[in-house]
PDB file of N, CA and C in Angstrom:
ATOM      1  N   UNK A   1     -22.914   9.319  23.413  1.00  0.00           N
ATOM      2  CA  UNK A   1     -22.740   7.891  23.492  1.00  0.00           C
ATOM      3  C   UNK A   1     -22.156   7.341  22.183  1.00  0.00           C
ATOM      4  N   UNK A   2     -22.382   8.271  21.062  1.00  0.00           N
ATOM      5  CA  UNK A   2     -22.078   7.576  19.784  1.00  0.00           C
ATOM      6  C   UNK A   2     -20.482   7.526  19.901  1.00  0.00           C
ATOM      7  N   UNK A   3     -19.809   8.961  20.142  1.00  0.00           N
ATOM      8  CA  UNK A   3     -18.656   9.109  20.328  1.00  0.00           C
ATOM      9  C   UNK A   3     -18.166   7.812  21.320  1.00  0.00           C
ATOM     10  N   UNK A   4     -18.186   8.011  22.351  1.00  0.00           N
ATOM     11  CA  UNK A   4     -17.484   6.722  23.153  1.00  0.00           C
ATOM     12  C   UNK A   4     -17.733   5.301  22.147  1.00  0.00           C
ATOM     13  N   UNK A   5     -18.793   4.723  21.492  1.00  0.00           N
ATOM     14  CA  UNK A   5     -18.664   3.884  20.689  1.00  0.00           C
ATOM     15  C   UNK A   5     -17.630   3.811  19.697  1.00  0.00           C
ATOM     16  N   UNK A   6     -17.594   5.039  19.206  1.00  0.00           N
ATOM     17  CA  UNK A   6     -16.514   4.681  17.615  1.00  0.00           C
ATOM     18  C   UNK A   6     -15.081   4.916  18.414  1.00  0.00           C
ATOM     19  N   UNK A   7     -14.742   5.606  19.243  1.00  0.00           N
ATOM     20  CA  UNK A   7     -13.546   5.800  20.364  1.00  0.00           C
ATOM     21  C   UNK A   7     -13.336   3.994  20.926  1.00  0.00           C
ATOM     22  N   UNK A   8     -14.723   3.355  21.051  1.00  0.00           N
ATOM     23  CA  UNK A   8     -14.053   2.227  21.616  1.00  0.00           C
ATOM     24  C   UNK A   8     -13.524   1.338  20.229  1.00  0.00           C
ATOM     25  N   UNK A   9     -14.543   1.444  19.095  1.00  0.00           N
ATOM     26  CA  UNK A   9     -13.934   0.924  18.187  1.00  0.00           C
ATOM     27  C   UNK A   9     -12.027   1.043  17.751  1.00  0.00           C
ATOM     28  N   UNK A  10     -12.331   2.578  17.768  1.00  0.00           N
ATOM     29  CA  UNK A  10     -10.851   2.894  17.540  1.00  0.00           C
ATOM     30  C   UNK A  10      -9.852   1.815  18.311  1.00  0.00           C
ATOM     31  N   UNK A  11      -9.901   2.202  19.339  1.00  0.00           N
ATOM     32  CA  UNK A  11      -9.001   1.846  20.725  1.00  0.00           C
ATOM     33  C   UNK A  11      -9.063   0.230  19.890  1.00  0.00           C
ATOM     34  N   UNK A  12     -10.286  -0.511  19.791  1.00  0.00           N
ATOM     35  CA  UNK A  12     -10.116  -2.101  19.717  1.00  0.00           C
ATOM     36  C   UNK A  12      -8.936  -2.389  18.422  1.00  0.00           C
ATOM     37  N   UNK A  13      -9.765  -1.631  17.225  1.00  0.00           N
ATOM     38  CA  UNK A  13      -8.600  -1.686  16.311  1.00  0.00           C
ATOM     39  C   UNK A  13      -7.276  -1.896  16.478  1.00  0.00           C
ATOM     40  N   UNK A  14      -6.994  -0.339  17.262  1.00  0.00           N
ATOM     41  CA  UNK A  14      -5.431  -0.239  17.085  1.00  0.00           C
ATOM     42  C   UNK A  14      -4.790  -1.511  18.013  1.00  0.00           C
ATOM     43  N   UNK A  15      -5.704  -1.778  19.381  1.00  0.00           N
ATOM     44  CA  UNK A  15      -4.647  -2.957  19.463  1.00  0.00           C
ATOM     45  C   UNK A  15      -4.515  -3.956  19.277  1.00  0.00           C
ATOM     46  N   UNK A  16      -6.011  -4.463  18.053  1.00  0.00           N
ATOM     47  CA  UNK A  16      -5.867  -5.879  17.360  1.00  0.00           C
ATOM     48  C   UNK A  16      -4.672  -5.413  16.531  1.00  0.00           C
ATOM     49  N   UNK A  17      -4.439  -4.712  15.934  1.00  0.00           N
ATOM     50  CA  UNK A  17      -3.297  -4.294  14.990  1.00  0.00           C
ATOM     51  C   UNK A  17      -2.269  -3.885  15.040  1.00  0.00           C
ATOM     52  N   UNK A  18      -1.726  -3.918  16.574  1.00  0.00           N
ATOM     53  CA  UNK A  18      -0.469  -2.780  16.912  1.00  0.00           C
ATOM     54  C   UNK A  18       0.864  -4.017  16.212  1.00  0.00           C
ATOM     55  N   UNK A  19       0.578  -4.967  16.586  1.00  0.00           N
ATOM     56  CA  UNK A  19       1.559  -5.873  16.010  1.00  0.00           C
ATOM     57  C   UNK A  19       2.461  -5.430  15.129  1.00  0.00           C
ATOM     58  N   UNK A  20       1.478  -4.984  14.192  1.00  0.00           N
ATOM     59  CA  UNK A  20       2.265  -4.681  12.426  1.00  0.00           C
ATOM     60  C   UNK A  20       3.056  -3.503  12.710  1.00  0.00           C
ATOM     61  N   UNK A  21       2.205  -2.625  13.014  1.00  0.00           N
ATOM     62  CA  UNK A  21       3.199  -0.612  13.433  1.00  0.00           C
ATOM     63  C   UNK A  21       4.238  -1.126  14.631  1.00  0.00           C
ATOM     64  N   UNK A  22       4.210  -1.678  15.310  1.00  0.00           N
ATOM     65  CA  UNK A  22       5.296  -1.078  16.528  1.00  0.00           C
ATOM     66  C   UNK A  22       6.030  -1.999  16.177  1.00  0.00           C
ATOM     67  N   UNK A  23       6.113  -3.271  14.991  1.00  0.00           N
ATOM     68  CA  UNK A  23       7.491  -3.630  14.352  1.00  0.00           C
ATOM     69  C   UNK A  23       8.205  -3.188  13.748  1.00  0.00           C
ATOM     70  N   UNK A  24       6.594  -2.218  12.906  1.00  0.00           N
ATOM     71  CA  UNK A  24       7.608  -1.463  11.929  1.00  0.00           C
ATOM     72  C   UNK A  24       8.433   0.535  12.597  1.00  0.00           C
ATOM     73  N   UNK A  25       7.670   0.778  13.507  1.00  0.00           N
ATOM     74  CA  UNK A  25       8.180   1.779  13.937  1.00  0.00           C
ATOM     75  C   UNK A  25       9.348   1.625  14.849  1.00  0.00           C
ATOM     76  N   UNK A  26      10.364   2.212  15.025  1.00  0.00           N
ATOM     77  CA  UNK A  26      11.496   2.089  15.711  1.00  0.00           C
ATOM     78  C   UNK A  26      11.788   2.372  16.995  1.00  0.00           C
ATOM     79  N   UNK A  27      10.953   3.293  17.513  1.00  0.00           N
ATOM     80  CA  UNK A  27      10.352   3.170  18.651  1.00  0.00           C
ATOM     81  C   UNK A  27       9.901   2.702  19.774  1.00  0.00           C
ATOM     82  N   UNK A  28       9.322   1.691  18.867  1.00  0.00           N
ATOM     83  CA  UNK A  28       8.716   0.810  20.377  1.00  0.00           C
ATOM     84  C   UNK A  28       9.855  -0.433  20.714  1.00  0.00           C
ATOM     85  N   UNK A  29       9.753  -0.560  21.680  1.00  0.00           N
ATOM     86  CA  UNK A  29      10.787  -1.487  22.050  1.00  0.00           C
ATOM     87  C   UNK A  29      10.280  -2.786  21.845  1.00  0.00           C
ATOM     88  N   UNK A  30      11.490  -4.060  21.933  1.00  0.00           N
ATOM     89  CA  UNK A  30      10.958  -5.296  21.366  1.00  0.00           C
ATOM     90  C   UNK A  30      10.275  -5.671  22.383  1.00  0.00           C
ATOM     91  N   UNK A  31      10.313  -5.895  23.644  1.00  0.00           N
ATOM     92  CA  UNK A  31       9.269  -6.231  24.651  1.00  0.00           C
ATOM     93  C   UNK A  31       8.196  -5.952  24.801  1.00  0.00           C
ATOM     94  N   UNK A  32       7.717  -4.843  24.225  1.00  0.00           N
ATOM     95  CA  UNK A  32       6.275  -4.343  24.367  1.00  0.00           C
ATOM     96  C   UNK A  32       5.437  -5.369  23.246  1.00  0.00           C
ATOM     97  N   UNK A  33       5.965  -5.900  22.037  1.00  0.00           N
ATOM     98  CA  UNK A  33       5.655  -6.773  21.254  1.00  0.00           C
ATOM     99  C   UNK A  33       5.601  -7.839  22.143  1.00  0.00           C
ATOM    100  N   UNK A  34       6.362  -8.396  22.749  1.00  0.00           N
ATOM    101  CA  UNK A  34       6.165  -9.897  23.548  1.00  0.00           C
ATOM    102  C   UNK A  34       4.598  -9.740  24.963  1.00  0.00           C
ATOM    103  N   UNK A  35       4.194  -8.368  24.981  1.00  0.00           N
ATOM    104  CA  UNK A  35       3.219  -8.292  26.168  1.00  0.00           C
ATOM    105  C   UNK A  35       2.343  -8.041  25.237  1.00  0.00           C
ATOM    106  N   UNK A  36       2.179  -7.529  24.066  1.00  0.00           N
ATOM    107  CA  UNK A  36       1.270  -7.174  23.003  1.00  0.00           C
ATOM    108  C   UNK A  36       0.822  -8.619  22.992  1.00  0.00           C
ATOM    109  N   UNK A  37       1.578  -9.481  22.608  1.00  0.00           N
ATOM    110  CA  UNK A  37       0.995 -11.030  22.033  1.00  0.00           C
ATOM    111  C   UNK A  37      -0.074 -11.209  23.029  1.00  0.00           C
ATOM    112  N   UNK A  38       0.383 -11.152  24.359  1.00  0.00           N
ATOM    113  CA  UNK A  38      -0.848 -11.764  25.505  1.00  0.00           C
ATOM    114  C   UNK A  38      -2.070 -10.832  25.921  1.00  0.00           C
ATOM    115  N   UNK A  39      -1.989  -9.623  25.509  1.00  0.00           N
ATOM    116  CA  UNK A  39      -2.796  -8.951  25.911  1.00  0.00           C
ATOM    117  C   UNK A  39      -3.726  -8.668  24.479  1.00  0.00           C
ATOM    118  N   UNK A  40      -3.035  -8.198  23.631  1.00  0.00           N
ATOM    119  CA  UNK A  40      -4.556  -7.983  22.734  1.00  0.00           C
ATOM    120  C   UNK A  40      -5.528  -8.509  22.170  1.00  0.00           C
ATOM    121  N   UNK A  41      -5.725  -9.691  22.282  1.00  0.00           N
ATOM    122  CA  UNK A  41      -7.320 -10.457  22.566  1.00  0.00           C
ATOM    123  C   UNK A  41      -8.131 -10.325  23.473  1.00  0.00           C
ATOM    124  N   UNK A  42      -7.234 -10.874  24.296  1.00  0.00           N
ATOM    125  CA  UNK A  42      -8.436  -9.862  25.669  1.00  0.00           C
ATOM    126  C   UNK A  42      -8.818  -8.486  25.426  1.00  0.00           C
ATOM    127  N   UNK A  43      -8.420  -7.888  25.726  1.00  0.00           N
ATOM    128  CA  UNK A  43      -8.750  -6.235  25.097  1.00  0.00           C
ATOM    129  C   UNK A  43      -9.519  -6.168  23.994  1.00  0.00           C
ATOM    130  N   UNK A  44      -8.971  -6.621  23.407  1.00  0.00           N
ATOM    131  CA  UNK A  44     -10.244  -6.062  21.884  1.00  0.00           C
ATOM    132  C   UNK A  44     -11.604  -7.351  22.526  1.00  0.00           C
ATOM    133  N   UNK A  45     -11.379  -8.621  22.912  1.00  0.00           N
ATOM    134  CA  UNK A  45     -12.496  -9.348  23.079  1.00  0.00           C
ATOM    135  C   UNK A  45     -13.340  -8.429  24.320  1.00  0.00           C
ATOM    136  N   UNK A  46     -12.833  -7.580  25.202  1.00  0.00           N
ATOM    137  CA  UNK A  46     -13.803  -6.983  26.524  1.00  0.00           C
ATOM    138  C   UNK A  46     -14.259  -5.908  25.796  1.00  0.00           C
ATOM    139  N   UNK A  47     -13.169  -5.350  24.960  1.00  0.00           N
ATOM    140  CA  UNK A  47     -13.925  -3.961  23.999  1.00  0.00           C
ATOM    141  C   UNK A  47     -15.807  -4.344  23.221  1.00  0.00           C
ATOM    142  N   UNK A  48     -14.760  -5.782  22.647  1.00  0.00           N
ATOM    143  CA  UNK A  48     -16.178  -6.216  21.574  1.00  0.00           C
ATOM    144  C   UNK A  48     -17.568  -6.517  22.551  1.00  0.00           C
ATOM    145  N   UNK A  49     -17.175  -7.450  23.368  1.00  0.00           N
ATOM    146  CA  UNK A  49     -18.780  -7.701  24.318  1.00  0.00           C
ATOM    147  C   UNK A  49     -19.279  -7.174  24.827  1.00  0.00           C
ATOM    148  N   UNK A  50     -18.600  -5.936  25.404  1.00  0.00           N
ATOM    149  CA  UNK A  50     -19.071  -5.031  26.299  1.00  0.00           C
ATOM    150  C   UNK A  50     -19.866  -4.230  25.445  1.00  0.00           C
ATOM    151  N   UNK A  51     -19.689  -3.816  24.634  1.00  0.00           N
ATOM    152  CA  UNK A  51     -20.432  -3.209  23.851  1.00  0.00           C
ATOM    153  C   UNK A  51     -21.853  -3.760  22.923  1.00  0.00           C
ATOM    154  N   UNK A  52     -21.454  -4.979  23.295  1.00  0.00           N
ATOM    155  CA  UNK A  52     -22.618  -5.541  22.799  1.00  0.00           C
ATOM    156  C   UNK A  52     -23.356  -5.517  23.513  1.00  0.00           C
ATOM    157  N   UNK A  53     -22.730  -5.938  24.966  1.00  0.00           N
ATOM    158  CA  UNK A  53     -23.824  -5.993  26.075  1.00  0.00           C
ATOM    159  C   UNK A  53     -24.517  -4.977  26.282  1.00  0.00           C
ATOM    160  N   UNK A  54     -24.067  -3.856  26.166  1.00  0.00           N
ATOM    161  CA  UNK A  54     -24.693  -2.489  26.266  1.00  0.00           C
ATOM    162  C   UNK A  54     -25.684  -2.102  25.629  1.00  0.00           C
ATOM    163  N   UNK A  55     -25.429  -2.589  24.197  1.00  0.00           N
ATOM    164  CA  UNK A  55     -26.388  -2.438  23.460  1.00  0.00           C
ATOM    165  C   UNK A  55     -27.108  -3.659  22.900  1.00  0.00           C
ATOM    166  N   UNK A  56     -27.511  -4.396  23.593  1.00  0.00           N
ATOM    167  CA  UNK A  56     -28.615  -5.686  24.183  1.00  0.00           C
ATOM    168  C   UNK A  56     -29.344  -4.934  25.310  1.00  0.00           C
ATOM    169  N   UNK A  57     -28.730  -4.424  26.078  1.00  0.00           N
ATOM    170  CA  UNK A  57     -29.217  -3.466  27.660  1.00  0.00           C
ATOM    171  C   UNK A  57     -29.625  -2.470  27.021  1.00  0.00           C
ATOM    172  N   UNK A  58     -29.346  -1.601  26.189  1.00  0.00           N
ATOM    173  CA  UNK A  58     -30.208  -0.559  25.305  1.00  0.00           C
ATOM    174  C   UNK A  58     -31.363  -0.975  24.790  1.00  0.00           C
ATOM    175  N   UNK A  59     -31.337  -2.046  24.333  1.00  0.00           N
ATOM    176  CA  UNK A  59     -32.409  -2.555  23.100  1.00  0.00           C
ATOM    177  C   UNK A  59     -33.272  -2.965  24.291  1.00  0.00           C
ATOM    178  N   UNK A  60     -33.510  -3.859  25.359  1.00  0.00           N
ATOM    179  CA  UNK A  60     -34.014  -4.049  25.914  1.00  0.00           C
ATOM    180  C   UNK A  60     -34.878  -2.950  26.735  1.00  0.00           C
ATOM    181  N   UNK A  61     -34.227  -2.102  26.787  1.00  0.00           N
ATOM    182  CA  UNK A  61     -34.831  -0.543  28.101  1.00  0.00           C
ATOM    183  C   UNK A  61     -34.961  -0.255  27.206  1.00  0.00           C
ATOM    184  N   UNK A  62     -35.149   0.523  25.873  1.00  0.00           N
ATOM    185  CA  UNK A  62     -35.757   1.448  25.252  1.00  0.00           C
ATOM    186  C   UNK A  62     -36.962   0.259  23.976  1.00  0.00           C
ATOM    187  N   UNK A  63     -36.538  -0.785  23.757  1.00  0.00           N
ATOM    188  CA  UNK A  63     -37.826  -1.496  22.980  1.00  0.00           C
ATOM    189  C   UNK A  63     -37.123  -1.760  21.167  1.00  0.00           C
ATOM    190  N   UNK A  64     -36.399  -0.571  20.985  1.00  0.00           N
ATOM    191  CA  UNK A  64     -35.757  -0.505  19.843  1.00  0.00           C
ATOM    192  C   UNK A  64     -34.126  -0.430  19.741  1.00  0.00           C
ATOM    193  N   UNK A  65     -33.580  -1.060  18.582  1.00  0.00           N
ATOM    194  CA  UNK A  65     -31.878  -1.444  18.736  1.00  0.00           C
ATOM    195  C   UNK A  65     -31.666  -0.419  17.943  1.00  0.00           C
ATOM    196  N   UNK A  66     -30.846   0.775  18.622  1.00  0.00           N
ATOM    197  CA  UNK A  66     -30.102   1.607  18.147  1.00  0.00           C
ATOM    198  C   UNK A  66     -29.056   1.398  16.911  1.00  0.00           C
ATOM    199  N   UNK A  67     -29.490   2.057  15.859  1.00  0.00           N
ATOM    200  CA  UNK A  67     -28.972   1.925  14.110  1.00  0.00           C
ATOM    201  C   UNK A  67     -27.781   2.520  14.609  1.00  0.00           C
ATOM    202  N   UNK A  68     -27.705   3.252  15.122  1.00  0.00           N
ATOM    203  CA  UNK A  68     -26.085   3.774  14.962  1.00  0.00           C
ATOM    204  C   UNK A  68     -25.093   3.125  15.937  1.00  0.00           C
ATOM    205  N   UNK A  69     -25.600   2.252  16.118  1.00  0.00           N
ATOM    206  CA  UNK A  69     -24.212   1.327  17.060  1.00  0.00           C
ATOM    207  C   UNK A  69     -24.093  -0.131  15.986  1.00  0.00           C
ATOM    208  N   UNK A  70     -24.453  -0.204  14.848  1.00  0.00           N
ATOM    209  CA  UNK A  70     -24.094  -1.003  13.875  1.00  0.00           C
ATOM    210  C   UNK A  70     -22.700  -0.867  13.417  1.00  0.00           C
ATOM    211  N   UNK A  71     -22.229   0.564  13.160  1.00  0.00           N
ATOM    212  CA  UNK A  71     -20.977   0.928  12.274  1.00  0.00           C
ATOM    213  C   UNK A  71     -19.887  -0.012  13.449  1.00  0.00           C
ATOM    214  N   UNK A  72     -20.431   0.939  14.633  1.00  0.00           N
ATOM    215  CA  UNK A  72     -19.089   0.941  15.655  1.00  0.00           C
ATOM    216  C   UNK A  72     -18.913  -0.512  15.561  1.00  0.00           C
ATOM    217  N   UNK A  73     -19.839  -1.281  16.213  1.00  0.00           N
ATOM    218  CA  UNK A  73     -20.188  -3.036  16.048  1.00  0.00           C
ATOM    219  C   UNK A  73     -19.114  -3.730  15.749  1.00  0.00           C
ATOM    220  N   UNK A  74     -19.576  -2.851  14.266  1.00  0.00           N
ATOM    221  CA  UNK A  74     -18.827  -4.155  13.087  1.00  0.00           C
ATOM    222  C   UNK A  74     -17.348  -3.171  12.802  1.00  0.00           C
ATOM    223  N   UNK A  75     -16.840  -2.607  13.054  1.00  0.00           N
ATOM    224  CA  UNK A  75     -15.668  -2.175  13.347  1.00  0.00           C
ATOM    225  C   UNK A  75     -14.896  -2.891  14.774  1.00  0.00           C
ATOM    226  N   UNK A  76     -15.702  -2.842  15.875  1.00  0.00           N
ATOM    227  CA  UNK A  76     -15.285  -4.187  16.444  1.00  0.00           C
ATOM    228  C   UNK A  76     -14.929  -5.593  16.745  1.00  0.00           C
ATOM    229  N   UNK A  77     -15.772  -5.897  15.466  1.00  0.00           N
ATOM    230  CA  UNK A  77     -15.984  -7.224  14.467  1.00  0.00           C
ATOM    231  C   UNK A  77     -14.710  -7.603  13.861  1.00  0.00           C
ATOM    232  N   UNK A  78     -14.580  -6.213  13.659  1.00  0.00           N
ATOM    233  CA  UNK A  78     -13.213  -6.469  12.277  1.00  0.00           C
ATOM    234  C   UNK A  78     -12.303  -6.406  12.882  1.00  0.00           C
ATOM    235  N   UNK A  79     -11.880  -5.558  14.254  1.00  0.00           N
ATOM    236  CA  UNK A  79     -10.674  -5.933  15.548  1.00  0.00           C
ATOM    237  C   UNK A  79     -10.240  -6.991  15.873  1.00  0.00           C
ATOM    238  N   UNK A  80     -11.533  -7.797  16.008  1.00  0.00           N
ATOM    239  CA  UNK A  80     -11.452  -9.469  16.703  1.00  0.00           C
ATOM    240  C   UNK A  80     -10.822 -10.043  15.832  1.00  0.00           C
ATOM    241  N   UNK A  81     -11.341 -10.077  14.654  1.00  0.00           N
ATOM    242  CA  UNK A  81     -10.875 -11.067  13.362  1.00  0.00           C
ATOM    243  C   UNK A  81      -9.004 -10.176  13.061  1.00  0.00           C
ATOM    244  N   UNK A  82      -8.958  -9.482  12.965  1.00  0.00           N
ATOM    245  CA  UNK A  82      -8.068  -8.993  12.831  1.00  0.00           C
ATOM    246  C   UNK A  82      -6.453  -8.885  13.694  1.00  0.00           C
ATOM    247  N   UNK A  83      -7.274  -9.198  15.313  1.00  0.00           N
ATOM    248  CA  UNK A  83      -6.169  -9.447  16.101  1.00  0.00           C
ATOM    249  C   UNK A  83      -5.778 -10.715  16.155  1.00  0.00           C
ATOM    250  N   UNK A  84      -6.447 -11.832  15.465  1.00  0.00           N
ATOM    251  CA  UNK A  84      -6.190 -13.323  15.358  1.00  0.00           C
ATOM    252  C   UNK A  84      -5.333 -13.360  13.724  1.00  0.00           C
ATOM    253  N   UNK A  85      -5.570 -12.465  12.981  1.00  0.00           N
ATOM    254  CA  UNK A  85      -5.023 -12.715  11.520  1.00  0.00           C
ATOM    255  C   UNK A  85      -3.793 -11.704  11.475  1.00  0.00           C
ATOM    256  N   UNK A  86      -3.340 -10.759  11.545  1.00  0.00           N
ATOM    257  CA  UNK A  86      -2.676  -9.969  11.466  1.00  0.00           C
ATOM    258  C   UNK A  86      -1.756  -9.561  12.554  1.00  0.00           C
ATOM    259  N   UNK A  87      -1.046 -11.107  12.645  1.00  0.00           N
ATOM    260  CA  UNK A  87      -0.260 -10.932  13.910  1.00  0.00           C
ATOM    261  C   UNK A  87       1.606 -11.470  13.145  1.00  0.00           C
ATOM    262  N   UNK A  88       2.577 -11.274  14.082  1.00  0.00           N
ATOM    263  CA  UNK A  88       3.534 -11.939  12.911  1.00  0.00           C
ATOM    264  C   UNK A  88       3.669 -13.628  13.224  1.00  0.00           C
ATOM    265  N   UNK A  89       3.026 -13.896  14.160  1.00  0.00           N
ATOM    266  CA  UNK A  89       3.275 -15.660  13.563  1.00  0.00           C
ATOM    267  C   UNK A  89       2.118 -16.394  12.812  1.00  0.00           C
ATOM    268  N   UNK A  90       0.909 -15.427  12.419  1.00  0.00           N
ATOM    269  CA  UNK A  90       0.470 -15.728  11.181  1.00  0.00           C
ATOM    270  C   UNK A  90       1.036 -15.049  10.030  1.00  0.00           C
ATOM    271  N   UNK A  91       1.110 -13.977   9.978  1.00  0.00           N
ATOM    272  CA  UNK A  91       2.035 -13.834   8.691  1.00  0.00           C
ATOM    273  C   UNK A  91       3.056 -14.206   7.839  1.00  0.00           C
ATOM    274  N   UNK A  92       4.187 -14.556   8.979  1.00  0.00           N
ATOM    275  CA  UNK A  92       5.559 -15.177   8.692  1.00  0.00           C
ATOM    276  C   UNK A  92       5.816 -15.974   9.649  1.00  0.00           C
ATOM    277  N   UNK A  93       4.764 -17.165   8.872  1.00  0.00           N
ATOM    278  CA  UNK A  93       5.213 -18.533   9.315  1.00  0.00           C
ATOM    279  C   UNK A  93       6.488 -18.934   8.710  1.00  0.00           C
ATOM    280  N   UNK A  94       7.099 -19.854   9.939  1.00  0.00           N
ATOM    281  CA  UNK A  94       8.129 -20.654   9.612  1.00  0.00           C
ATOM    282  C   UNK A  94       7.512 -22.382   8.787  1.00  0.00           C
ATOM    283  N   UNK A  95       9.096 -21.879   7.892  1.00  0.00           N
ATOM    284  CA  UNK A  95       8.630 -23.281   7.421  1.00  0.00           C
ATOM    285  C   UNK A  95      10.125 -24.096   7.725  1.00  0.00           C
ATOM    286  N   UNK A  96      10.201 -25.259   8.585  1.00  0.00           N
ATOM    287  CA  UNK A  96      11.256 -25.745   9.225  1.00  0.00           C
ATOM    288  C   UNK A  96      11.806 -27.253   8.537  1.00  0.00           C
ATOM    289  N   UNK A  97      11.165 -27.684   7.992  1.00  0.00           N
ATOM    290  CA  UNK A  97      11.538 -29.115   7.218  1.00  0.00           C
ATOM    291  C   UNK A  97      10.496 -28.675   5.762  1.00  0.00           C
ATOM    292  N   UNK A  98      10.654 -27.875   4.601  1.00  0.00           N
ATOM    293  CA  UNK A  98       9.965 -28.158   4.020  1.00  0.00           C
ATOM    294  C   UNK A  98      10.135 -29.315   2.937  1.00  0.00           C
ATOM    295  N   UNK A  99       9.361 -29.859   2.178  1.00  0.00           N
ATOM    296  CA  UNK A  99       9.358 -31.335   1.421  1.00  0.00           C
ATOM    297  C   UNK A  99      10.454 -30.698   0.054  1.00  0.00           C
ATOM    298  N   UNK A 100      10.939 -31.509  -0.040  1.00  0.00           N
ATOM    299  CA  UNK A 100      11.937 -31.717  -0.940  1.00  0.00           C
ATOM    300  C   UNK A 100      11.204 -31.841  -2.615  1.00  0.00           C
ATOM    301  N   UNK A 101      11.910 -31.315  -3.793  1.00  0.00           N
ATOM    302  CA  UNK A 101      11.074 -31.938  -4.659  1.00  0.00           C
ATOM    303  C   UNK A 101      11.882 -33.240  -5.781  1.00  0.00           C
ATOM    304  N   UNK A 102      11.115 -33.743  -5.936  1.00  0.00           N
ATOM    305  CA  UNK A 102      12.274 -34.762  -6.743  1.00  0.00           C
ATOM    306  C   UNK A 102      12.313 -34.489  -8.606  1.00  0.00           C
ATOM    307  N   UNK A 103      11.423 -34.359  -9.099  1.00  0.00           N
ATOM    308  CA  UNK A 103      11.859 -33.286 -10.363  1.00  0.00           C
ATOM    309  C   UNK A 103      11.809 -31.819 -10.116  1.00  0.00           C
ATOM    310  N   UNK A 104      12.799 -31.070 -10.211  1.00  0.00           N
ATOM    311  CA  UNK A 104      12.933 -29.623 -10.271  1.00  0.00           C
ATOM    312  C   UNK A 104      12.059 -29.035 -11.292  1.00  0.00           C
ATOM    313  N   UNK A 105      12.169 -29.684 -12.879  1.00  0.00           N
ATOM    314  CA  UNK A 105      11.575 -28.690 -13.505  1.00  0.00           C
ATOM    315  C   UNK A 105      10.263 -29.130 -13.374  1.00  0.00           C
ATOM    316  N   UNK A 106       9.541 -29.560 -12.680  1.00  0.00           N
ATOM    317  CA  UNK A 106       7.955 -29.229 -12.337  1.00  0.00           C
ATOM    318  C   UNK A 106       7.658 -28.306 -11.251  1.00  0.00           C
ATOM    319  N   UNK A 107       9.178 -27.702 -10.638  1.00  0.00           N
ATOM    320  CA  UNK A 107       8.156 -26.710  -9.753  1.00  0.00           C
ATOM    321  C   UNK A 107       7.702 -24.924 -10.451  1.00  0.00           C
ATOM    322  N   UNK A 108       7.259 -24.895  -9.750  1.00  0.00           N
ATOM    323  CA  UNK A 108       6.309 -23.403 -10.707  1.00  0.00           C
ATOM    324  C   UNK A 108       7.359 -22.390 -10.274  1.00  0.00           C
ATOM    325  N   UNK A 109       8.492 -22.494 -10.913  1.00  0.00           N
ATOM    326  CA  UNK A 109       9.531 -20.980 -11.105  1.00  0.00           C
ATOM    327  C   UNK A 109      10.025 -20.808 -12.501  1.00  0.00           C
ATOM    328  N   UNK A 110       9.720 -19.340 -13.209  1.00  0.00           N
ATOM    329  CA  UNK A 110       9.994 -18.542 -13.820  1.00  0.00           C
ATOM    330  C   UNK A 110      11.437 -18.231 -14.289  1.00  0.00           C
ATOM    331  N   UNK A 111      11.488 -18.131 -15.576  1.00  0.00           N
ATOM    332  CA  UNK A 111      12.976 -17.241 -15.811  1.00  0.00           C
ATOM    333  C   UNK A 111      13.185 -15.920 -14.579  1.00  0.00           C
ATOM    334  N   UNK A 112      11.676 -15.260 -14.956  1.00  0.00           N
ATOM    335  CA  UNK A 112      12.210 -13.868 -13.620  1.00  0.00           C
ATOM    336  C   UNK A 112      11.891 -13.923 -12.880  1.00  0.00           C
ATOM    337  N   UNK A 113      12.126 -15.265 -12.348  1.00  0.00           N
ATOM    338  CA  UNK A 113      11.792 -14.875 -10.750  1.00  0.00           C
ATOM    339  C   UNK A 113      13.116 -15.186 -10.083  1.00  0.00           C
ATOM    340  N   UNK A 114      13.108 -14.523  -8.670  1.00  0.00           N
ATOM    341  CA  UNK A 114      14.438 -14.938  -8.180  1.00  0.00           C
ATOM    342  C   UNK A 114      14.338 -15.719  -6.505  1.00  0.00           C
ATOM    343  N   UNK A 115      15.371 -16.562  -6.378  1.00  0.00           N
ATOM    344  CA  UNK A 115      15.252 -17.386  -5.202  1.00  0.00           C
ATOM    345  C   UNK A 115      16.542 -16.823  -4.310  1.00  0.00           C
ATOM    346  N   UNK A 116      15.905 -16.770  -2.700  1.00  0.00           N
ATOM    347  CA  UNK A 116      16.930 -17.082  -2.017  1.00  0.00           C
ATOM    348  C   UNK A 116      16.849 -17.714  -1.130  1.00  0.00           C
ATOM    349  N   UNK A 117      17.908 -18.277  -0.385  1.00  0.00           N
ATOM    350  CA  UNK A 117      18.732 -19.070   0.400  1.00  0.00           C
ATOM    351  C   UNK A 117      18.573 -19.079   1.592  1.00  0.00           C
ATOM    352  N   UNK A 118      18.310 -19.263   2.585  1.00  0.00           N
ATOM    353  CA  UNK A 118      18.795 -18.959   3.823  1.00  0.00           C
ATOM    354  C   UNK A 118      19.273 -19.641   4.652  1.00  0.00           C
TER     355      UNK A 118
END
């Protein structure tokens, strides 16, 4: 049982996270990214409850909450949060009108730093 736990963890991970790899791998095609967006919350969210539920239904039939379904848990924990943060329209937000500044030399740029254009 432990195994199928950290297996489900796995599984939740990779597809709170596939976002980042199958942009960067060449491989996957761009559409699978556009079905990725709608599907991996759900998935990692049925991964995460279900497992909770299970082990609420454990704790309940046996009297005591199984220590070793903590790791997997909170590795599921970190899926959820992770498929909401580590996606690319949180990462690389657009910025479409940004504010103008009216003295230049108060904004915070460096001799070495460099700007571009787009």
């Amino acid at each position: 049982m432990i195994f199928l736990f950290y297996l489900l963890a796995l599984i939740a991970l990779a597809t709170g996270t596939a976002a980042i790899y199958m942009a960067i791998i060449k491989p996957f095609p761009v559409e699978w990214l556009y079905y990725h967006y709608f599907i991996r919350k759900p998935i990692v969210w049925a991964i995460s409850t279900g497992a909770l539920a299970w082990l609420t239904w454990e704790t309940g039939r046996t009297g005591t909450f199984p220590a070793w379904g903590i790791p997997p848990v909170f590795l599921m924990g970190l899926a959820v949060l992770l498929s909401y943060k580590m996606h690319q329209e949180n990462a690389f937000q657009a910025v479409d009108f940004p504010a103008m500044a009216e003295d230049t030399s108060g904004l915070p740029l460096k001799d070495d730093m460099q700007l571009a254009i787009v």
